[in-house]
C-alpha atoms as a PDB file:
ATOM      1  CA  UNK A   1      14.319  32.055  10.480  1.00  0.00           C
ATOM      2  CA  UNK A   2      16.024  29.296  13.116  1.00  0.00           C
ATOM      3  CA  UNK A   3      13.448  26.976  14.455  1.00  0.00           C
ATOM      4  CA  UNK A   4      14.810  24.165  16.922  1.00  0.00           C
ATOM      5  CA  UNK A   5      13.427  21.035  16.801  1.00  0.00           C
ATOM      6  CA  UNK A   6      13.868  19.133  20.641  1.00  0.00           C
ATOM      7  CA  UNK A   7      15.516  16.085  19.423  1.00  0.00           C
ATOM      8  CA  UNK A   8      15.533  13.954  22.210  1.00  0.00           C
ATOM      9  CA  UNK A   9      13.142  11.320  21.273  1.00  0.00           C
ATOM     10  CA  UNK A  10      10.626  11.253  18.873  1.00  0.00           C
ATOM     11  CA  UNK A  11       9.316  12.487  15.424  1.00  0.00           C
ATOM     12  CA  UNK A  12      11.951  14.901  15.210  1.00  0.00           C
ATOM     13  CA  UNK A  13      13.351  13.983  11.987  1.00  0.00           C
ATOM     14  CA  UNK A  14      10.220  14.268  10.477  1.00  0.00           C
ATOM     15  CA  UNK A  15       9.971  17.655  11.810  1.00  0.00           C
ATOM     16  CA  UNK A  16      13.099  18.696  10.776  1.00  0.00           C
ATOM     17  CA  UNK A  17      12.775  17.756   6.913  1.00  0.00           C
ATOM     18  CA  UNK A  18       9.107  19.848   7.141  1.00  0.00           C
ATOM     19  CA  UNK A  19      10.986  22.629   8.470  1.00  0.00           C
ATOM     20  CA  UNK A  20      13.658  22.799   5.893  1.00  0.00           C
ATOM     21  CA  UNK A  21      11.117  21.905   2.971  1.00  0.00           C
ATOM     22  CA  UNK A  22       9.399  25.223   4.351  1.00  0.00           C
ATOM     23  CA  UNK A  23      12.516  27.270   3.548  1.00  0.00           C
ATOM     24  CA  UNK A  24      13.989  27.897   7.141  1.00  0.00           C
ATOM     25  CA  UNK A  25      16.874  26.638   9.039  1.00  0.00           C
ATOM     26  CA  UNK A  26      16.216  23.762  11.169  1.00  0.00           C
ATOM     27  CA  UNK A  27      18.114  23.587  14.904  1.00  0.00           C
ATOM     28  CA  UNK A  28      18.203  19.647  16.541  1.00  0.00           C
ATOM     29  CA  UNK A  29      17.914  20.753  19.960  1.00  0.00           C
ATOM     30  CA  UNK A  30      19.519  18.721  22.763  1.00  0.00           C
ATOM     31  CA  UNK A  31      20.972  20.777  25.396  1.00  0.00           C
ATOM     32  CA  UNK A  32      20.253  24.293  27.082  1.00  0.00           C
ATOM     33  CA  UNK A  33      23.030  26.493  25.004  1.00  0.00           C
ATOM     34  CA  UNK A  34      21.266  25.247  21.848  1.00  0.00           C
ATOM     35  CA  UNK A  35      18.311  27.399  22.520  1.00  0.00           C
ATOM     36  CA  UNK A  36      20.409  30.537  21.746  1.00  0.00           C
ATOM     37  CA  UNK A  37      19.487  32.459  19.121  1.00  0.00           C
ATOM     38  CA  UNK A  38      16.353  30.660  17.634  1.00  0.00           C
ATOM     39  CA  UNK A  39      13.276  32.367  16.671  1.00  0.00           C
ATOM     40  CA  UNK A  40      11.078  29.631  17.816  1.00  0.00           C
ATOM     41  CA  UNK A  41      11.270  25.963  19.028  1.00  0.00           C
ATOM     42  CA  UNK A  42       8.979  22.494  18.479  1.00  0.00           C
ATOM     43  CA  UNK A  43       8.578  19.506  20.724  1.00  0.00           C
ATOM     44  CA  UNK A  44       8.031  16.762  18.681  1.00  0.00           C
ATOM     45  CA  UNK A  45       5.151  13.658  19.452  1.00  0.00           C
ATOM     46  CA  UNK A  46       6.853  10.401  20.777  1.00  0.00           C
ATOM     47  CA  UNK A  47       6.955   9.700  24.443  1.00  0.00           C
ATOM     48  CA  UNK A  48       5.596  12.135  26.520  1.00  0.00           C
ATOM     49  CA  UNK A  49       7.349  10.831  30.000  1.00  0.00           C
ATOM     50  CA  UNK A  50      10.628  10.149  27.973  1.00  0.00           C
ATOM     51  CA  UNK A  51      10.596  13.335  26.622  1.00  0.00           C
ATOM     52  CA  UNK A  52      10.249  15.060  29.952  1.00  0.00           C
ATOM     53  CA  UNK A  53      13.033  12.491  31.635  1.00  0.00           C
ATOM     54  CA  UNK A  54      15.386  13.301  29.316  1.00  0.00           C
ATOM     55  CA  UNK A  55      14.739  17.377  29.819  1.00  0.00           C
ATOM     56  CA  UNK A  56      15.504  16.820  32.996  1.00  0.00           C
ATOM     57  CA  UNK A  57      18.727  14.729  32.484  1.00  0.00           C
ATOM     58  CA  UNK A  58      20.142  17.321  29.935  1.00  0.00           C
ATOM     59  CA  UNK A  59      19.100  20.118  32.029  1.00  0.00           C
ATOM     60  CA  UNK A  60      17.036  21.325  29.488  1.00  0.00           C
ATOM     61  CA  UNK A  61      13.975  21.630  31.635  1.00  0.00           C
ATOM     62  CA  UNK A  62      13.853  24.719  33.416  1.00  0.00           C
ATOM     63  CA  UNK A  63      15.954  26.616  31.003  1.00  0.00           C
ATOM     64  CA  UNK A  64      13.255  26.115  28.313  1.00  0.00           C
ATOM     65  CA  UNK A  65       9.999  27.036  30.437  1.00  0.00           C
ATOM     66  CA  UNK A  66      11.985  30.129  31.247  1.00  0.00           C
ATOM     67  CA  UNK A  67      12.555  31.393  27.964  1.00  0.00           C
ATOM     68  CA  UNK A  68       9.150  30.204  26.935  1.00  0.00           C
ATOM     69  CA  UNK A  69       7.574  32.244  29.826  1.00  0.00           C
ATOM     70  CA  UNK A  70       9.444  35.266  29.102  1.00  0.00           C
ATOM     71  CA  UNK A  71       7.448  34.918  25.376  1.00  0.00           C
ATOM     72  CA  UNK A  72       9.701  32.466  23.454  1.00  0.00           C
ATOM     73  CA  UNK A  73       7.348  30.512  20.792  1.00  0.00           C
ATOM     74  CA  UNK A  74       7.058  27.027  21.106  1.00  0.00           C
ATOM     75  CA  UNK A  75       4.721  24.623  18.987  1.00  0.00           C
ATOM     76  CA  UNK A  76       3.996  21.269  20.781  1.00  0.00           C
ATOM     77  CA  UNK A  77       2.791  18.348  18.770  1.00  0.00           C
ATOM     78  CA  UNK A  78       0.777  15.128  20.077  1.00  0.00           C
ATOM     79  CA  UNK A  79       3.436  14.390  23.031  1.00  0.00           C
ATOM     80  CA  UNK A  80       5.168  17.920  22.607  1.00  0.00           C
ATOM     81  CA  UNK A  81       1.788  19.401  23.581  1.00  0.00           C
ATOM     82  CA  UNK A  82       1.603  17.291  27.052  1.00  0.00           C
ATOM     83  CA  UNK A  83       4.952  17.912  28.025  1.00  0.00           C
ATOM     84  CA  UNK A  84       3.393  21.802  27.733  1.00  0.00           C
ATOM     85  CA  UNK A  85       0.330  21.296  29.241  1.00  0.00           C
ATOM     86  CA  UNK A  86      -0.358  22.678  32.877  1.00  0.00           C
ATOM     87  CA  UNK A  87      -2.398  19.861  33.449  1.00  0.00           C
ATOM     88  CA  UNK A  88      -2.619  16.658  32.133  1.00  0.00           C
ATOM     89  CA  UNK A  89      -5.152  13.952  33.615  1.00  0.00           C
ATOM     90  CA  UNK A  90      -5.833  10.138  32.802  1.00  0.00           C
ATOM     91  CA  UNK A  91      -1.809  10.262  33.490  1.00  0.00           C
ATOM     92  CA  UNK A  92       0.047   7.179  34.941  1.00  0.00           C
ATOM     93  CA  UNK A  93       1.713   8.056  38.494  1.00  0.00           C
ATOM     94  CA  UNK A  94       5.161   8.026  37.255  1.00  0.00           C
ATOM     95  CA  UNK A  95       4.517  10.627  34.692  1.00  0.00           C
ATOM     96  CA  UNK A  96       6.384  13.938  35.564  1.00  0.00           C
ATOM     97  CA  UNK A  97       5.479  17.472  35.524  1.00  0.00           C
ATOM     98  CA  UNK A  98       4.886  18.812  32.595  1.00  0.00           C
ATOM     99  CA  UNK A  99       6.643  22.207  31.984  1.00  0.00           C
ATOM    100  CA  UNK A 100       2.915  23.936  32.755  1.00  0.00           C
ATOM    101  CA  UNK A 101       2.917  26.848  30.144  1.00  0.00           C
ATOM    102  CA  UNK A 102       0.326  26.034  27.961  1.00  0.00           C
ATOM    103  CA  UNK A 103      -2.668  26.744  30.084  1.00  0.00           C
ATOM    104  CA  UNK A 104      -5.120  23.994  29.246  1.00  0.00           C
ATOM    105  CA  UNK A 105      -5.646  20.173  30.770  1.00  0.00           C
ATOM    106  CA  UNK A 106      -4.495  17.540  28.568  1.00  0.00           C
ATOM    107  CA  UNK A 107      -6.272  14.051  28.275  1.00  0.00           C
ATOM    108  CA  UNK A 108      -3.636  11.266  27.547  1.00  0.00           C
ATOM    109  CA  UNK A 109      -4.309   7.872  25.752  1.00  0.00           C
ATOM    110  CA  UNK A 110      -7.473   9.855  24.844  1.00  0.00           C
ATOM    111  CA  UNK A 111      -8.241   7.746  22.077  1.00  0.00           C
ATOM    112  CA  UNK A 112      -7.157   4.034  23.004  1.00  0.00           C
ATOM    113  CA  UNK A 113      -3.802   2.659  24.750  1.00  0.00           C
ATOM    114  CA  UNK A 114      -0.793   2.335  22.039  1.00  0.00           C
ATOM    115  CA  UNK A 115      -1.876  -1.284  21.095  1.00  0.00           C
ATOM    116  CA  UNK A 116      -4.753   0.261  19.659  1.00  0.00           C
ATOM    117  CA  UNK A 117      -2.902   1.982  16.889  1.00  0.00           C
ATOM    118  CA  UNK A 118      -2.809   0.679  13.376  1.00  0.00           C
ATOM    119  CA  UNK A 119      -2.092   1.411   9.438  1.00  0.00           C
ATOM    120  CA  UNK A 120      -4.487   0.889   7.004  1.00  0.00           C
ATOM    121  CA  UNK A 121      -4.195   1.826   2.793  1.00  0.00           C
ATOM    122  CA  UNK A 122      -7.688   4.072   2.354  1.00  0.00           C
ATOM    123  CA  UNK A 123      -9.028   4.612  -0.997  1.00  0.00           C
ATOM    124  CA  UNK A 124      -9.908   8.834  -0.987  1.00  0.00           C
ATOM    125  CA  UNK A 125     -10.720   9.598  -4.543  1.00  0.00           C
ATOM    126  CA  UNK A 126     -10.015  13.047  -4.223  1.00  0.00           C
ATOM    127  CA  UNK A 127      -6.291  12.046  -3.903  1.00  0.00           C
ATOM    128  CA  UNK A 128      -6.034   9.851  -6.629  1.00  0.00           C
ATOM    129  CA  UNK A 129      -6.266   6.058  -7.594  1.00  0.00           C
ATOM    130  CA  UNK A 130      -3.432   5.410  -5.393  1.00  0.00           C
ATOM    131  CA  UNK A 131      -4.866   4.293  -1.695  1.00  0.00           C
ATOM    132  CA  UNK A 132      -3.425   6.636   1.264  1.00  0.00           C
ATOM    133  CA  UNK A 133      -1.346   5.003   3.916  1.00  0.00           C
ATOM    134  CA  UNK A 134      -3.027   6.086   7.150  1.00  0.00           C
ATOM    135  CA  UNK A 135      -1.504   5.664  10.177  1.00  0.00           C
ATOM    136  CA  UNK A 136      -4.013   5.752  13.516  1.00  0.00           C
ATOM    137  CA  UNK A 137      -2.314   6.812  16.812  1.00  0.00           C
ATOM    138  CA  UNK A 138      -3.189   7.105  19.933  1.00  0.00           C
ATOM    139  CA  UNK A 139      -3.296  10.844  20.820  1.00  0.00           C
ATOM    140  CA  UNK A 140      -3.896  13.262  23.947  1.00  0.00           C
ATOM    141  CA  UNK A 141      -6.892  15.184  23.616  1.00  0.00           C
ATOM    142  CA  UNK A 142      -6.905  18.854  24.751  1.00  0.00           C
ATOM    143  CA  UNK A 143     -10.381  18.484  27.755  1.00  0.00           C
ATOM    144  CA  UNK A 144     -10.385  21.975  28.769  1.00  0.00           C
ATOM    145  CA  UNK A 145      -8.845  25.257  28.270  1.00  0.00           C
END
């Protein structure tokens, strides 16, 4: 199995190494003749707006919602899934339109501005004496479907 991995800004590194741990082959996806020949495709979380800018500027942006209206799977995480969205309120004016084929409205900032994110070592027994690194981010929420 080839998944691509839109590697234009973001956690897609991360997404990459998950992807390969799982047993497939892992695509970085920058431009439109990259999407050949992949059985599925993830937008990464990192900078919503960015993320859609540079679509546009590779020309990567109507290419992809093509293929992924004609049934092409995609998996959008925490920015990947607003760049989806076909709606996305509590937006600033500048952001732009998302590629609209995931049919639900997308809160952004849902939970606090980026200054409000943090790490913090929690002790969870059930994992061990070791304390968990958690890291808090701020997130879109998903306000309707």
């Amino acid at each position: 199995m080839r998944i691509g991995v839109l590697a234009l800004q973001g956690a897609f590194i991360e997404h990459i190494e998950v992807i390969r741990k799982l047993g497939a082959e892992a695509v970085e996806v920058r431009l439109p003749g990259e999407l050949k020949e992949l059985d599925a495709l993830i937008i990464p979380g990192g900078e919503s707006t960015t993320i859609l800018k540079l679509m546009h500027g590779f020309k990567l942006f109507q290419p992809l919602k093509e293929k992924i209206q004609s049934g092409f799977p995609v998996l959008g995480t925490c920015a990947g899934m607003i760049c989806l969205a076909k709606e996305v309120s509590n937006s600033q004016k500048s952001l732009l339109e998302p590629l609209g084929v995931l049919d639900v409205e997308v809160k952004r900032n849902a939970f606090g501005r980026q200054v409000e994110s943090f790490e913090i070592d929690l002790k969870i027994p059930v994992l061990g004496e070791k304390p968990y690194h958690a890291i808090f981010i701020r997130a879109p929420l998903i306000a309707e479907v």
